[in-house]
Protein backbone atom coordinates (compact mmCIF):
# COMPACT_ATOMS: atom_id res chain seq x y z
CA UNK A 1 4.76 -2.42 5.45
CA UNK A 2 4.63 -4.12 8.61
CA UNK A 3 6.21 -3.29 11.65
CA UNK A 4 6.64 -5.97 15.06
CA UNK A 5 8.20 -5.25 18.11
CA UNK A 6 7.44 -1.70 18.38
CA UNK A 7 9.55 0.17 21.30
CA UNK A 8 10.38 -3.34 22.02
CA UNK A 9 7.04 -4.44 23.10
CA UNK A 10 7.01 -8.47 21.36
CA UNK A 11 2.87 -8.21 21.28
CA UNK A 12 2.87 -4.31 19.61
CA UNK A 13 2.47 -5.16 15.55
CA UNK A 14 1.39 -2.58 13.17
CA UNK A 15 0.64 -2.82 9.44
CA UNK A 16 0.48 0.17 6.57
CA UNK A 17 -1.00 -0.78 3.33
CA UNK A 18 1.47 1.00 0.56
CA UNK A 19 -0.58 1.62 -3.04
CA UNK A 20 1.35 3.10 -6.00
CA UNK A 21 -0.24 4.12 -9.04
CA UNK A 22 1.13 3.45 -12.18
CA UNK A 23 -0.16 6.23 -13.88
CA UNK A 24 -0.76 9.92 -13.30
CA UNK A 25 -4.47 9.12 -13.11
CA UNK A 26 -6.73 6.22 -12.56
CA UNK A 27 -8.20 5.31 -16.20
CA UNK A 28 -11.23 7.24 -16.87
CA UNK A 29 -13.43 3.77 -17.39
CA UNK A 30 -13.28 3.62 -13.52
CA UNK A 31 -13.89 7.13 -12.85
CA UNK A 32 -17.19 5.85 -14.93
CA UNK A 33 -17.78 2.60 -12.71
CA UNK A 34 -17.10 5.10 -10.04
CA UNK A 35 -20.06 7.49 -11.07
CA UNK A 36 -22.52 4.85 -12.20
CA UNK A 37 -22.02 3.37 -8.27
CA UNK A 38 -22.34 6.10 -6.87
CA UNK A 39 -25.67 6.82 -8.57
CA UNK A 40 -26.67 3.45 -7.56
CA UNK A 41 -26.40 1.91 -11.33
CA UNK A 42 -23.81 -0.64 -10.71
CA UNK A 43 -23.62 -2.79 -7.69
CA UNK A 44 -20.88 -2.73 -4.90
CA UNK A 45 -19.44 -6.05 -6.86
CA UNK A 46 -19.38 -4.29 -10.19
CA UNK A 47 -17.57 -1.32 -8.73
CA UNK A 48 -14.93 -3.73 -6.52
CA UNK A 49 -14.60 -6.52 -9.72
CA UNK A 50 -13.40 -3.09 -11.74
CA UNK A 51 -10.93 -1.80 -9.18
CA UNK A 52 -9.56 -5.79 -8.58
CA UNK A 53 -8.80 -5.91 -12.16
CA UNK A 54 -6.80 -2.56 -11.79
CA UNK A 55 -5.25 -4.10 -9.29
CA UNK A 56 -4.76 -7.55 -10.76
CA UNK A 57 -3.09 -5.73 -14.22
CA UNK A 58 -0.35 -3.63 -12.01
CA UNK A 59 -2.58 -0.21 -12.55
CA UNK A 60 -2.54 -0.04 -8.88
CA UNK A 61 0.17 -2.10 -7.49
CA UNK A 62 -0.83 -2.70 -3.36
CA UNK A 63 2.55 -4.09 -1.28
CA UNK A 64 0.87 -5.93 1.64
CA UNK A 65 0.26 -9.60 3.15
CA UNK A 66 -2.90 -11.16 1.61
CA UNK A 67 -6.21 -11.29 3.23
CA UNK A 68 -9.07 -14.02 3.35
CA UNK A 69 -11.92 -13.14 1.52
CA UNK A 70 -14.27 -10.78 3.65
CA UNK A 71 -18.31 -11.19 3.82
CA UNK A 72 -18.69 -7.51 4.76
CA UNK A 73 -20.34 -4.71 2.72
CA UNK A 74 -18.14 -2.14 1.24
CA UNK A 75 -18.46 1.21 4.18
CA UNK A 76 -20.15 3.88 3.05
CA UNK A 77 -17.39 6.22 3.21
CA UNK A 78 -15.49 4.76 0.65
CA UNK A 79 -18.97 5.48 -1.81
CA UNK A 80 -18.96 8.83 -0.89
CA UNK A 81 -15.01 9.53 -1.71
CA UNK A 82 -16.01 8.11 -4.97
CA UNK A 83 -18.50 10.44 -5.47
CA UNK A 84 -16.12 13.02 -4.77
CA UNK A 85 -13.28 11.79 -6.79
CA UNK A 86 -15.97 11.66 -9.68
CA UNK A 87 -16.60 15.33 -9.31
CA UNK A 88 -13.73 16.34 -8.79
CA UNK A 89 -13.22 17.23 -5.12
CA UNK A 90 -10.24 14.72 -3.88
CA UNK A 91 -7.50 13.20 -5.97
CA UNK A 92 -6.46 10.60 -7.43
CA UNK A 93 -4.15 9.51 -4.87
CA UNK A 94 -7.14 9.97 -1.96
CA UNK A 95 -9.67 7.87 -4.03
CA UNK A 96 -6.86 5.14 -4.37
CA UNK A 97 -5.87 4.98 -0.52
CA UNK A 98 -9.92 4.30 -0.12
CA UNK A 99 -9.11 1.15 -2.47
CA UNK A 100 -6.46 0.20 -0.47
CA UNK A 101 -8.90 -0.13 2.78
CA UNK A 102 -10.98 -2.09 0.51
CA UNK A 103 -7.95 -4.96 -0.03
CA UNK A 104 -6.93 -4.52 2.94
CA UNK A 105 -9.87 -5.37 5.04
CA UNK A 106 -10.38 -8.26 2.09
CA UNK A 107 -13.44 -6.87 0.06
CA UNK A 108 -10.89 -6.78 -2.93
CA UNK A 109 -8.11 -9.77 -3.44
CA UNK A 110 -6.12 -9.91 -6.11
């Protein structure tokens, strides 16, 4: 969603990345590319090529304006919520708004 002219201020813009899941859960195959990066077995590419396709097949449908491709690295809070989704200690639905940073700072296009 994005929002202009907030309280009538022309320059005052926000944006809110929306992500739906399609299913009740994320398929377990990611939870797996989830665990194997956060053990350090896969690399951050791995883990963001497997979420993109998610993304790319409607698993995860993300409403918001594209972004150019981003150089950064991925922030290590986003590792650490998959570590935590892997165990068991957020949901679905937090592990997925951490993907939704990811495309919306650009480290996942699809």
């Amino acid at each position: 969603m994005r929002f202009e002219n907030i309280g009538g201020n022309e320059l005052a813009r926000s944006e809110i990345p929306i992500l739906v899941v399609k299913q009740n859960t994320v398929p377990s195959w990611i939870k797996s590319n989830a665990g194997w990066w956060c053990k350090n077995s896969i690399s951050d590419r791995d883990f963001l090529k497997g979420t993109e396709y998610l993304i790319t097949n409607g698993v995860i449908r993300v409403s918001m304006p594209n972004q150019d491709s981003a150089s950064g690295t991925v922030p290590q809070w986003v590792k650490m919520n998959a570590c935590w989704w892997v165990d068991g200690s957020i949901s679905d639905g937090e592990f997925t708004s951490a993907i939704a940073f990811l495309v919306k700072i650009g480290l996942i296009n699809p």
